[in-house]
PDB file of N, CA and C in Angstrom:
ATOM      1  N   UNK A   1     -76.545  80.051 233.638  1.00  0.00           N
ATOM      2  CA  UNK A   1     -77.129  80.081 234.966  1.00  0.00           C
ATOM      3  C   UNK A   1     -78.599  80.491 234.912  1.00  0.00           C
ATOM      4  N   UNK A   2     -78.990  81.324 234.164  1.00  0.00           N
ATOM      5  CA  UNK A   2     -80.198  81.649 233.740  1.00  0.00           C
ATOM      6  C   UNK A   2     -81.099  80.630 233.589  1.00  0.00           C
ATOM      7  N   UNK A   3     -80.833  80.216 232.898  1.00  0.00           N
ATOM      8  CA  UNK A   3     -81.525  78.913 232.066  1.00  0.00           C
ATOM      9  C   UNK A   3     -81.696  77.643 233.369  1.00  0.00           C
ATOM     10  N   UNK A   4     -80.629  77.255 234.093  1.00  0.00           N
ATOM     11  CA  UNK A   4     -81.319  76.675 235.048  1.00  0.00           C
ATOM     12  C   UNK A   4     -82.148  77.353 236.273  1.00  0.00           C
ATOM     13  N   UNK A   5     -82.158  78.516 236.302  1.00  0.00           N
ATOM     14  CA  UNK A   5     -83.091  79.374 237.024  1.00  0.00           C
ATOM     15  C   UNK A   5     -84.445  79.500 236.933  1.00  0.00           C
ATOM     16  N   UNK A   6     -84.402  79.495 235.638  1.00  0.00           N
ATOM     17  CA  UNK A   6     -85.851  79.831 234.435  1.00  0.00           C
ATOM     18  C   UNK A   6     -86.258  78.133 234.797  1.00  0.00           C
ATOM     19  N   UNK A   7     -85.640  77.114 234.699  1.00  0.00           N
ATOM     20  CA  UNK A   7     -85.939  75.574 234.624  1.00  0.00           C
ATOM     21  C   UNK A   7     -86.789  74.972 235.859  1.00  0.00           C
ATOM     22  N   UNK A   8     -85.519  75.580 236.770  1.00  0.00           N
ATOM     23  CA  UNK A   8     -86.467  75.085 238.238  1.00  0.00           C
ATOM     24  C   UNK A   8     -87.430  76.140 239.038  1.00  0.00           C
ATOM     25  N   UNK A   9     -87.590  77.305 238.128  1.00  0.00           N
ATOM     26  CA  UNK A   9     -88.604  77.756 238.881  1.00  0.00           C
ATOM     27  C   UNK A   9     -89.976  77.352 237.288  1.00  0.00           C
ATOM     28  N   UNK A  10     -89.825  77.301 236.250  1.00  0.00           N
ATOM     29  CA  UNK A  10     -91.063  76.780 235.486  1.00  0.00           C
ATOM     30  C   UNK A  10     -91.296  75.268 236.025  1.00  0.00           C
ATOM     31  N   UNK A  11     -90.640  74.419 236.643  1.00  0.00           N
ATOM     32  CA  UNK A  11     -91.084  73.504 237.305  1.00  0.00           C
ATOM     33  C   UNK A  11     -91.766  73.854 238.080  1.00  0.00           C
ATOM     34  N   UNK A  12     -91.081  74.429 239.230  1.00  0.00           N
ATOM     35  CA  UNK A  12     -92.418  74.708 240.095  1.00  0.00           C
ATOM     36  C   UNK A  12     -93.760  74.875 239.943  1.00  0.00           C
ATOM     37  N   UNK A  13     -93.687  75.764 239.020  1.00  0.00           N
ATOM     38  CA  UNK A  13     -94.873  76.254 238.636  1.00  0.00           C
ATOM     39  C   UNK A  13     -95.674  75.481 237.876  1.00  0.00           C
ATOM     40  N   UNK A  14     -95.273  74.764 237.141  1.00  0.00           N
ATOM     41  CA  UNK A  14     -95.597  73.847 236.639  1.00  0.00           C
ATOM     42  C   UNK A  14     -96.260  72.454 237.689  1.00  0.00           C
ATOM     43  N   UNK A  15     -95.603  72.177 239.025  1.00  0.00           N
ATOM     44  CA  UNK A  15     -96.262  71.289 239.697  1.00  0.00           C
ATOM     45  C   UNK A  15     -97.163  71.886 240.134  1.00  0.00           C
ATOM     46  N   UNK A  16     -97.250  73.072 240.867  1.00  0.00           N
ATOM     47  CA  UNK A  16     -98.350  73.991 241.033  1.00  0.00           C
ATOM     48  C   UNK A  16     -99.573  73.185 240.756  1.00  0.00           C
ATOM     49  N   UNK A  17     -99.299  73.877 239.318  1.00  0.00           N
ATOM     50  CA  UNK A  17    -100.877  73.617 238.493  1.00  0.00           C
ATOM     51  C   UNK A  17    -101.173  72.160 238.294  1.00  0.00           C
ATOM     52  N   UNK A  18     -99.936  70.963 238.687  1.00  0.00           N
ATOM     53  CA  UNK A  18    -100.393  69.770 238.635  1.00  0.00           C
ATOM     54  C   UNK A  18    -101.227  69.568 239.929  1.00  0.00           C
ATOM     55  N   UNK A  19    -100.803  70.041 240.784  1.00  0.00           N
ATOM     56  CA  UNK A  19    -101.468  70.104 242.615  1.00  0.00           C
ATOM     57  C   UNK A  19    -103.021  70.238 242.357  1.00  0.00           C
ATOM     58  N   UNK A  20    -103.018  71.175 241.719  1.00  0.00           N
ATOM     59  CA  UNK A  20    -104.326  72.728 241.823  1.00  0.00           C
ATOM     60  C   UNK A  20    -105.126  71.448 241.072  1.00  0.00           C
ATOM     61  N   UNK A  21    -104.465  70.817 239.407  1.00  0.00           N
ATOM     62  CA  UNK A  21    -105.669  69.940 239.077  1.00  0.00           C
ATOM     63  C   UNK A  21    -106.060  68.451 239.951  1.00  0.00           C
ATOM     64  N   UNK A  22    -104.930  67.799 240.164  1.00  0.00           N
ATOM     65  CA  UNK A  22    -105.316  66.714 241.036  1.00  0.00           C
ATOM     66  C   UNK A  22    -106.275  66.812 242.235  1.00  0.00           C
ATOM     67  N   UNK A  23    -106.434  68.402 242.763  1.00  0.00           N
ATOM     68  CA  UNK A  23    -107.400  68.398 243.825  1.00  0.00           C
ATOM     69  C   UNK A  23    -108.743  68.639 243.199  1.00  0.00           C
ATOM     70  N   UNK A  24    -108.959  69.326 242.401  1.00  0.00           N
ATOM     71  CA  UNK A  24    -110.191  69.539 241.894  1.00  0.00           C
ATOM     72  C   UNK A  24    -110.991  68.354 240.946  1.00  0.00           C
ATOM     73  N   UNK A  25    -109.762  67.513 240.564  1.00  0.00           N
ATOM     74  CA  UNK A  25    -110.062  66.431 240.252  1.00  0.00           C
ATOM     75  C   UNK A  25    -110.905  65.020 240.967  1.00  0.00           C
ATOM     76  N   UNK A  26    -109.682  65.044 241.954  1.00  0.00           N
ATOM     77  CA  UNK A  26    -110.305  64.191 243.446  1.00  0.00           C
ATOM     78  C   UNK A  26    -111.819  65.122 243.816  1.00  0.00           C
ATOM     79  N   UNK A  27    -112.185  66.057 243.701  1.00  0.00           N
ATOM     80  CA  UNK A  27    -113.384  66.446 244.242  1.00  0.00           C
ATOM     81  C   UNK A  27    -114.359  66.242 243.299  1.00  0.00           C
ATOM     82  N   UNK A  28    -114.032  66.648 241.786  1.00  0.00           N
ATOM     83  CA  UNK A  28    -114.998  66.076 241.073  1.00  0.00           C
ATOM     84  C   UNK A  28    -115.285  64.506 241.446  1.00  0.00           C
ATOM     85  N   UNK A  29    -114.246  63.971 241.085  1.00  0.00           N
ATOM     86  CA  UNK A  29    -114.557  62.319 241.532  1.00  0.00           C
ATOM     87  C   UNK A  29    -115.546  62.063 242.648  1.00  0.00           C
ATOM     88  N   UNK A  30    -114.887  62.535 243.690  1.00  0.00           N
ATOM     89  CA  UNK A  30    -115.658  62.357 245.290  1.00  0.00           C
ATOM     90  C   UNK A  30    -116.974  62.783 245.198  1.00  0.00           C
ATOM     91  N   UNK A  31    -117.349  63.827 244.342  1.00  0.00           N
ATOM     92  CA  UNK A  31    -118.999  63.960 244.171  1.00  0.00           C
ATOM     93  C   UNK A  31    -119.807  63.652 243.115  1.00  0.00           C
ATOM     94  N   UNK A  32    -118.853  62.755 242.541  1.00  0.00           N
ATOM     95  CA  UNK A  32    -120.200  61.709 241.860  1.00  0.00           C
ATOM     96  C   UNK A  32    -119.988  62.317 240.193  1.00  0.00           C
ATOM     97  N   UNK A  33    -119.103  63.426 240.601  1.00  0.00           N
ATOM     98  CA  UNK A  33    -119.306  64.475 238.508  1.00  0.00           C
ATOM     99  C   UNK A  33    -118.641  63.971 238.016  1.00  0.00           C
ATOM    100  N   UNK A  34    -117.545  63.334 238.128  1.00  0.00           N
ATOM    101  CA  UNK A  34    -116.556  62.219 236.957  1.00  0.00           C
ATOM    102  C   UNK A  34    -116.732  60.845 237.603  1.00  0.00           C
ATOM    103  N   UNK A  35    -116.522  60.285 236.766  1.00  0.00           N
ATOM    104  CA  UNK A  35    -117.078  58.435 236.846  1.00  0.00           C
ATOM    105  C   UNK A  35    -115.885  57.939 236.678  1.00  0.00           C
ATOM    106  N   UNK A  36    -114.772  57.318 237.252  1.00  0.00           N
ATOM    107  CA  UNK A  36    -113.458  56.248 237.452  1.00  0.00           C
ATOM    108  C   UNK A  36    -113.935  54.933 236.584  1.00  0.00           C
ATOM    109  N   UNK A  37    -114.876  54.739 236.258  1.00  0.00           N
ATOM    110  CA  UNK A  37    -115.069  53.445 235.762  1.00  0.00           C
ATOM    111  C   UNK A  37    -114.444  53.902 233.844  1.00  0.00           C
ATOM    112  N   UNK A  38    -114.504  55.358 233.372  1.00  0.00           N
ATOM    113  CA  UNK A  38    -114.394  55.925 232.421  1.00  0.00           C
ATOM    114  C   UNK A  38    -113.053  55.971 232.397  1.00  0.00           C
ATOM    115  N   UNK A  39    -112.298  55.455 230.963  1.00  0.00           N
ATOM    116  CA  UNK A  39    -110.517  55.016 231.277  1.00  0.00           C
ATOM    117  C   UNK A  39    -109.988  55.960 231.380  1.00  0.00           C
ATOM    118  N   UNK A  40    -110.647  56.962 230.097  1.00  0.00           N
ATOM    119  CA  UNK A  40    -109.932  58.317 230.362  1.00  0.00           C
ATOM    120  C   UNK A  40    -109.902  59.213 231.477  1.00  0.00           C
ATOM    121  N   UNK A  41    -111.045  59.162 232.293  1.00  0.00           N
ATOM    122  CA  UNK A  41    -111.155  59.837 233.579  1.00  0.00           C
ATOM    123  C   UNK A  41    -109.925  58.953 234.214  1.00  0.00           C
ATOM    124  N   UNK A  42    -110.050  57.835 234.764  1.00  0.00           N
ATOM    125  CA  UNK A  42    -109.458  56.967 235.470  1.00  0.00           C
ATOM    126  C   UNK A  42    -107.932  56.745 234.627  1.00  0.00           C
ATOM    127  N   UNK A  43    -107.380  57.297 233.903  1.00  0.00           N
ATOM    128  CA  UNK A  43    -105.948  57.391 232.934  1.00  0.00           C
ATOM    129  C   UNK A  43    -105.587  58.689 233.954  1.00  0.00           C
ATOM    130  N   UNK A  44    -106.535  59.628 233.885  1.00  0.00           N
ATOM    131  CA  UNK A  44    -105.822  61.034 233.999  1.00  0.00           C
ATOM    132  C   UNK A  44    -105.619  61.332 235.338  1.00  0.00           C
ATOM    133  N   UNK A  45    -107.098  60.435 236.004  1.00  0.00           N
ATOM    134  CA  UNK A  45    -106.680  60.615 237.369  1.00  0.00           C
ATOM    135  C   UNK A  45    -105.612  60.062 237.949  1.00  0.00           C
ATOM    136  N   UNK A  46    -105.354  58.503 237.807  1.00  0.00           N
ATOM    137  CA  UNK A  46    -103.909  58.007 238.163  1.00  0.00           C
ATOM    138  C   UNK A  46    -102.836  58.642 237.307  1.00  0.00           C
ATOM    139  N   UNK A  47    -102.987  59.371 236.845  1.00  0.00           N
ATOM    140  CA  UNK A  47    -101.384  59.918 236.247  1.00  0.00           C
ATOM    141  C   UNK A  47    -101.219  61.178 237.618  1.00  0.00           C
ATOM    142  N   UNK A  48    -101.791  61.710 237.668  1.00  0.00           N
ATOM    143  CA  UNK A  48    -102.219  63.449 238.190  1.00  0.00           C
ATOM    144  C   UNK A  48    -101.812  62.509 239.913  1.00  0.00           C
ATOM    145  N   UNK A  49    -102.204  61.506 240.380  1.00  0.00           N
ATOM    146  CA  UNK A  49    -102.125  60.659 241.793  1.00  0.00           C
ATOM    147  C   UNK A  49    -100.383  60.348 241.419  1.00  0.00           C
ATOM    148  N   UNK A  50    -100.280  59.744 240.979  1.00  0.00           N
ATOM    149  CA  UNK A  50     -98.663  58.696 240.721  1.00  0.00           C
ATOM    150  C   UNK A  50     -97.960  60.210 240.828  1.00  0.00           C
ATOM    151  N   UNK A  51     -98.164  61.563 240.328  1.00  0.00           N
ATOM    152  CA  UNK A  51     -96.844  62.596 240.276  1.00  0.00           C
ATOM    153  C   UNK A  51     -97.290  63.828 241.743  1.00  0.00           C
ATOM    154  N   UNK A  52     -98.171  63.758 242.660  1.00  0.00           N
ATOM    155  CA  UNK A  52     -98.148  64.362 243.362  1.00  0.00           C
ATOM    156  C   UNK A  52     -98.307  63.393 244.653  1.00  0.00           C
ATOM    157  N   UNK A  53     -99.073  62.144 244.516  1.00  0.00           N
ATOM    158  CA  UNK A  53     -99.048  61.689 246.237  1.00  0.00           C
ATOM    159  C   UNK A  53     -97.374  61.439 246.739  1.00  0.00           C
ATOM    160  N   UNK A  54     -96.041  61.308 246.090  1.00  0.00           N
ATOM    161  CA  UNK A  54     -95.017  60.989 246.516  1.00  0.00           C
ATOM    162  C   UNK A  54     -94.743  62.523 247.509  1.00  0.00           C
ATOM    163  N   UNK A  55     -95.182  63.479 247.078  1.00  0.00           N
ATOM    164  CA  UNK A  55     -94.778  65.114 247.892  1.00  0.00           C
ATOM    165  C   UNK A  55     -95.855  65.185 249.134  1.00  0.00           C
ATOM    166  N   UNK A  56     -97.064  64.447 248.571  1.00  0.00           N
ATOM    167  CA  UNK A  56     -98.224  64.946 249.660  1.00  0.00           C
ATOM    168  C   UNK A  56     -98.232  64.130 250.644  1.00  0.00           C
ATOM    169  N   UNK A  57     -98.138  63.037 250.626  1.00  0.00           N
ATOM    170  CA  UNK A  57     -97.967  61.761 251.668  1.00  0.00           C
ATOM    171  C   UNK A  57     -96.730  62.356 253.055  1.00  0.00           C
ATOM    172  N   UNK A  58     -95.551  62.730 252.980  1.00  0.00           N
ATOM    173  CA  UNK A  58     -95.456  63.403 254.248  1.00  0.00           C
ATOM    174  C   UNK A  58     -95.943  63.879 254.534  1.00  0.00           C
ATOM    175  N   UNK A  59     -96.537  65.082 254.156  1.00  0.00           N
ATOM    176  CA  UNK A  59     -97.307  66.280 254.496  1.00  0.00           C
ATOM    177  C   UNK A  59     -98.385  65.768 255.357  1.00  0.00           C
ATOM    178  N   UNK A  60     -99.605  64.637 254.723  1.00  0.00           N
ATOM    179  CA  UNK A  60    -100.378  64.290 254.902  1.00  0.00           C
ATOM    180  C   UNK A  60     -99.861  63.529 256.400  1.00  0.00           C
ATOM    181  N   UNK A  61     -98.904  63.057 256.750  1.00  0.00           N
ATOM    182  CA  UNK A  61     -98.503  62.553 257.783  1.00  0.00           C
ATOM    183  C   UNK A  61     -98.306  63.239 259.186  1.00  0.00           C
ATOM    184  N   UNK A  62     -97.707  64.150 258.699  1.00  0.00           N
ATOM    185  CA  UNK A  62     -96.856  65.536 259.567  1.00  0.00           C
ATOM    186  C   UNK A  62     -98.357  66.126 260.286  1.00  0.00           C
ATOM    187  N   UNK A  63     -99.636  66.276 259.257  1.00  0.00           N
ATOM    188  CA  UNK A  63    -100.665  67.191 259.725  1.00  0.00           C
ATOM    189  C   UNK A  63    -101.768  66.657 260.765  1.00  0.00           C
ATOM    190  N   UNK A  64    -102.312  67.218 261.303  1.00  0.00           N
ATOM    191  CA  UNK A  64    -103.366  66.110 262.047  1.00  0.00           C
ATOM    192  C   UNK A  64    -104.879  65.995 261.625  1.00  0.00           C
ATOM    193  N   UNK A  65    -105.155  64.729 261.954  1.00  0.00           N
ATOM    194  CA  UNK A  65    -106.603  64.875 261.396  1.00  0.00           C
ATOM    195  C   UNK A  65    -107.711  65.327 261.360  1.00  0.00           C
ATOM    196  N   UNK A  66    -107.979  66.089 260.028  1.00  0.00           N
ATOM    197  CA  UNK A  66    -109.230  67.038 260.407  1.00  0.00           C
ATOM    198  C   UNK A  66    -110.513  66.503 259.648  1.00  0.00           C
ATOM    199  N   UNK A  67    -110.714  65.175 259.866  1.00  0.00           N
ATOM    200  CA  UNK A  67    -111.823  64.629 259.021  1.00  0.00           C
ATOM    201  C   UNK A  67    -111.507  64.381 257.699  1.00  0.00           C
ATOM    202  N   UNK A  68    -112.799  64.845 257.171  1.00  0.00           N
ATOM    203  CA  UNK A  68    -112.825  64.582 255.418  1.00  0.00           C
ATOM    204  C   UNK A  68    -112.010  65.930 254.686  1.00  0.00           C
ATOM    205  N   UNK A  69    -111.073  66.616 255.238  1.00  0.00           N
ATOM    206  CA  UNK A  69    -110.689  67.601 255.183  1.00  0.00           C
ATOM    207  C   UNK A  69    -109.350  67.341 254.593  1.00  0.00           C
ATOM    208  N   UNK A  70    -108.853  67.234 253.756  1.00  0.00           N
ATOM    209  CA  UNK A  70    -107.413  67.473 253.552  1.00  0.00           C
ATOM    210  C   UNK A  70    -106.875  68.708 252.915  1.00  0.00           C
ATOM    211  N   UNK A  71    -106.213  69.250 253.827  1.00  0.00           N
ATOM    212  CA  UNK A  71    -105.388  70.537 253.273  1.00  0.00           C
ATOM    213  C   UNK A  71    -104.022  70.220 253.021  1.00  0.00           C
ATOM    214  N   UNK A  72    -103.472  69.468 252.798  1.00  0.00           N
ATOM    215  CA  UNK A  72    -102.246  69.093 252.117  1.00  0.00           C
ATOM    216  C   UNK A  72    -101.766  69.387 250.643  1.00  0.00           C
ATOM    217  N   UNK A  73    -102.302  69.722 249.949  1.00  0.00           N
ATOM    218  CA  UNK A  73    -102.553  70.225 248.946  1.00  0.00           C
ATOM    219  C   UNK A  73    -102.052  71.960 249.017  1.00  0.00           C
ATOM    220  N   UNK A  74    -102.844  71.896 249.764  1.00  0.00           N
ATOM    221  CA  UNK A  74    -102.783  73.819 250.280  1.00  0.00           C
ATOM    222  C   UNK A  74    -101.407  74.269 250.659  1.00  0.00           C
ATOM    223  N   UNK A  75    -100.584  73.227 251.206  1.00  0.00           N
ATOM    224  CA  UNK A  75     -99.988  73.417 252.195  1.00  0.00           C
ATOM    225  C   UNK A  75     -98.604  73.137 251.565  1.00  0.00           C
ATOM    226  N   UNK A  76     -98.661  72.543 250.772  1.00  0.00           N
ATOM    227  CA  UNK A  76     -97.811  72.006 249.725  1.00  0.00           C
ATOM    228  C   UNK A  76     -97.801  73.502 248.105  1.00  0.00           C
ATOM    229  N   UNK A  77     -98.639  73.849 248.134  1.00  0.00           N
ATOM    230  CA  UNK A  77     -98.831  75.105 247.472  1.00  0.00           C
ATOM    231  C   UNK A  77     -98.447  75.969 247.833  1.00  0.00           C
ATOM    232  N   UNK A  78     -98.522  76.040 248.941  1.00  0.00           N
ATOM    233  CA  UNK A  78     -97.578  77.691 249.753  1.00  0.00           C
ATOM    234  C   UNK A  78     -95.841  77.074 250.048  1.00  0.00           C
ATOM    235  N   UNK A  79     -95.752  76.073 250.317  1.00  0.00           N
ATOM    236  CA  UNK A  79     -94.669  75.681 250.216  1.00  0.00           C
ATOM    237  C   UNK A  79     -93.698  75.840 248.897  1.00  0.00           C
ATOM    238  N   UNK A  80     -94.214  75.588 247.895  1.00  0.00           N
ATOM    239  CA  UNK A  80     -93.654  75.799 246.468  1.00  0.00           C
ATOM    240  C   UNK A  80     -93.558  77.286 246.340  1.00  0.00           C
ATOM    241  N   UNK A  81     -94.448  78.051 246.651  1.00  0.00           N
ATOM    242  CA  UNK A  81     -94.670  79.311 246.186  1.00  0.00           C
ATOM    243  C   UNK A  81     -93.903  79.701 247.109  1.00  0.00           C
ATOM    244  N   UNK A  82     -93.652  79.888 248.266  1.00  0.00           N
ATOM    245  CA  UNK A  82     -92.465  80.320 249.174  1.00  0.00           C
ATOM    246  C   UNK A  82     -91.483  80.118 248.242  1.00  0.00           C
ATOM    247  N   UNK A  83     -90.902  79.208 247.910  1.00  0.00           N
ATOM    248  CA  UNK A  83     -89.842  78.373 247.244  1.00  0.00           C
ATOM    249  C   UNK A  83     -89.569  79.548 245.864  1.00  0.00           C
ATOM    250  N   UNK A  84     -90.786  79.374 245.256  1.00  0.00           N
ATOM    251  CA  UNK A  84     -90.159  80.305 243.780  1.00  0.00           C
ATOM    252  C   UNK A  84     -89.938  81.979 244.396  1.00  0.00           C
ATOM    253  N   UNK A  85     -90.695  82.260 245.439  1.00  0.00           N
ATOM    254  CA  UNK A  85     -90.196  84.064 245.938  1.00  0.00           C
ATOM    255  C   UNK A  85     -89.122  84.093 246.122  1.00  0.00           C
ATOM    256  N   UNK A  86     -88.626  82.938 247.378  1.00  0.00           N
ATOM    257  CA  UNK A  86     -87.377  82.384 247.743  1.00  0.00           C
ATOM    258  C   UNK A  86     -85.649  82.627 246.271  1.00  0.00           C
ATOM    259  N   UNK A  87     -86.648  81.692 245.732  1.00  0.00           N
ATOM    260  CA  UNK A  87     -85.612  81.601 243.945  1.00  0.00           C
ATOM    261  C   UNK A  87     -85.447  83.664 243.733  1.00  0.00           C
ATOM    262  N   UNK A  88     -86.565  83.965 243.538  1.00  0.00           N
ATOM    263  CA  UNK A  88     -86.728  85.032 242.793  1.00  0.00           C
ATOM    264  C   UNK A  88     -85.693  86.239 243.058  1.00  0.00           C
ATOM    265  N   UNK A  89     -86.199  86.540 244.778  1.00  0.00           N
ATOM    266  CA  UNK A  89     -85.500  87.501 245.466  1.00  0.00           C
ATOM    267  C   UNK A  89     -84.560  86.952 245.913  1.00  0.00           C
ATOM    268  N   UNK A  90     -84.113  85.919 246.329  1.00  0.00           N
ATOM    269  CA  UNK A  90     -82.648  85.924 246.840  1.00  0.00           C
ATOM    270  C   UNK A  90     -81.776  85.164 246.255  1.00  0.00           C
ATOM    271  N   UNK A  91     -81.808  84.139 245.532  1.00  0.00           N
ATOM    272  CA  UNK A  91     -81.016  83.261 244.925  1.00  0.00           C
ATOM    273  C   UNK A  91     -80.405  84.336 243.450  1.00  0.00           C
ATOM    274  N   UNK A  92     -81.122  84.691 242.738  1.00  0.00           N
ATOM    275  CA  UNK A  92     -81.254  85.382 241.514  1.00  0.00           C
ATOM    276  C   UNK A  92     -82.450  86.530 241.438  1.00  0.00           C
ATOM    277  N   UNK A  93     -82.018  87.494 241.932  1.00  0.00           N
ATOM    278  CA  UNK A  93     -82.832  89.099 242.113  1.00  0.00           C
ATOM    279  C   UNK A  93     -83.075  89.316 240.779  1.00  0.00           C
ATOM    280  N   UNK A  94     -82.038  89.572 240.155  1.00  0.00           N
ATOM    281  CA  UNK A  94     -81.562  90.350 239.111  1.00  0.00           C
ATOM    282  C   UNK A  94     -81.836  89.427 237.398  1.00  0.00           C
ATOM    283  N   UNK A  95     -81.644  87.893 237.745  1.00  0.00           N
ATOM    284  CA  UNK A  95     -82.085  86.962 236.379  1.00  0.00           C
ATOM    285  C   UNK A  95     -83.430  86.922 236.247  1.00  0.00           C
ATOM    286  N   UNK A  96     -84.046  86.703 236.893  1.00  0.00           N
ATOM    287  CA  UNK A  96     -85.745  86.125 236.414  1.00  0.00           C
ATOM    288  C   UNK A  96     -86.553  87.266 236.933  1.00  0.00           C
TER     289      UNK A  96
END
């Protein structure tokens, strides 16, 4: 039981930090500091897009529009992190 405890909360955490880079990524892009025409930029960025827009796209739906602003990302981050406190303290206090 442990072990799937330990599993789906290092996932989490693990998408986390996929979230955290895909946004800072998209911003490098958006201001001109990484170049998409570069495969490897443009490899890493569609990998980092293909494993988080399937979670962010409701989100992005649900929220209303605040311009060039997307906090979906953010919002999707506190969501997970709720999620692993959630795991921590009440599912399994005492394992992880």
């Amino acid at each position: 039981m442990y072990a799937v405890l330990w599993l789906i909360d290092t996932a989490l955490n693990l998408y986390i930090w996929a979230l955290i880079i895909a946004a800072i990524l998209s911003i490098l892009v958006a201001f001109g500091i990484l170049d998409t025409r570069n495969r490897l930029v443009w490899a890493v960025g569609d990998f980092f897009e293909r494993i988080t827009e399937p979670a962010l796209r409701p989100i992005r739906n649900f929220l209303p529009n605040l311009g060039g602003i997307d906090i979906s990302p953010l919002v999707l981050i506190l969501l997970l992190s709720a999620a692993r406190i959630f795991l921590a303290t009440t599912v399994a206090p005492a394992l992880l």
